[in-house]
Protein backbone atom coordinates (compact mmCIF):
# COMPACT_ATOMS: atom_id res chain seq x y z
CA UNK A 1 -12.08 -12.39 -1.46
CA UNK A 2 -9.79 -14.82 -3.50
CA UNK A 3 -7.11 -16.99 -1.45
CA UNK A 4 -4.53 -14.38 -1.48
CA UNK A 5 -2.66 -13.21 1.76
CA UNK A 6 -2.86 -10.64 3.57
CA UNK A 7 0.64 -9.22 1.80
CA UNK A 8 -0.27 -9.63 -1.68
CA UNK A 9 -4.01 -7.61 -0.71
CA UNK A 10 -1.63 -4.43 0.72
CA UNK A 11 0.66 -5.02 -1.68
CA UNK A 12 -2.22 -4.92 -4.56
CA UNK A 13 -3.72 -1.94 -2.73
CA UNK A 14 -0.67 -0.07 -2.44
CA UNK A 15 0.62 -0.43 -6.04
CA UNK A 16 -2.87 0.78 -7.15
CA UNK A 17 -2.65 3.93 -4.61
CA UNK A 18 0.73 4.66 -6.54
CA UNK A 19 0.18 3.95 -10.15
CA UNK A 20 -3.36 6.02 -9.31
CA UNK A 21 -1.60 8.78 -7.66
CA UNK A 22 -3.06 9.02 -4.69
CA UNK A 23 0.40 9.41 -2.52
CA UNK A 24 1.41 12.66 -1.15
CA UNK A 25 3.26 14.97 -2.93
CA UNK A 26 5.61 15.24 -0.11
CA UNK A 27 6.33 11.16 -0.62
CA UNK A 28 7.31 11.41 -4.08
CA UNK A 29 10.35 13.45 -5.12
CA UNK A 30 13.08 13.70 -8.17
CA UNK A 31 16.80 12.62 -7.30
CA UNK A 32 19.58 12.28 -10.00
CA UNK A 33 17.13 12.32 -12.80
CA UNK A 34 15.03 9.42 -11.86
CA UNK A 35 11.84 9.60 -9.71
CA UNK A 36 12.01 8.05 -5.70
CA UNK A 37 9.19 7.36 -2.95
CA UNK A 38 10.03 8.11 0.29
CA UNK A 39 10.97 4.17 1.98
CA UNK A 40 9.56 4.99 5.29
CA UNK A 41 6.22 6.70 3.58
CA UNK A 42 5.75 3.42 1.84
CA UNK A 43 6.43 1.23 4.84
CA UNK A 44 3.93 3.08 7.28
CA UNK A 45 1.64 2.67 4.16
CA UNK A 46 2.12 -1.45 3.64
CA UNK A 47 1.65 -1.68 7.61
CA UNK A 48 -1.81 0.21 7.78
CA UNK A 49 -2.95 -1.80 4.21
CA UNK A 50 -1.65 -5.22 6.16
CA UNK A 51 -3.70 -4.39 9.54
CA UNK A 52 -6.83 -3.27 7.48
CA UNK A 53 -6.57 -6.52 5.77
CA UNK A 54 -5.72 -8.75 8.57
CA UNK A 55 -8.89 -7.31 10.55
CA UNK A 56 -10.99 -7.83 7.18
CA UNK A 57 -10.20 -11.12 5.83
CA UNK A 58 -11.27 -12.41 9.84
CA UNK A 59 -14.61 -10.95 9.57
CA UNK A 60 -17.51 -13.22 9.03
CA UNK A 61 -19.28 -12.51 6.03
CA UNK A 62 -23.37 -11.26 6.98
């Protein structure tokens, strides 16, 4: 893996699992014309992608 942090990998990840559209239906929803993502969806998200990566980027390479 390059130097980046652990944020910028979930980050990365997650904006891939949205442009992609791999969310839910139920997380992304219209509202006065424009289109939203549920905040709290997207949090839980960032956390899992930042633990996955934290536990990753500590393993020793075989």
């Amino acid at each position: 893996m390059t130097d980046k942090t652990i944020e910028q990998h979930a980050r990365d990840t997650m904006n891939a699992l949205i442009a992609g559209g791999y969310l839910p239906g139920s997380a992304i929803f219209l509202s006065e014309g424009c289109v939203r993502i549920d905040k709290e969806m997207l949090r839980a998200l960032e956390e899992q992608l930042r633990d996955y990566y934290s536990t990753r980027l500590n393993e020793p390479e075989l």
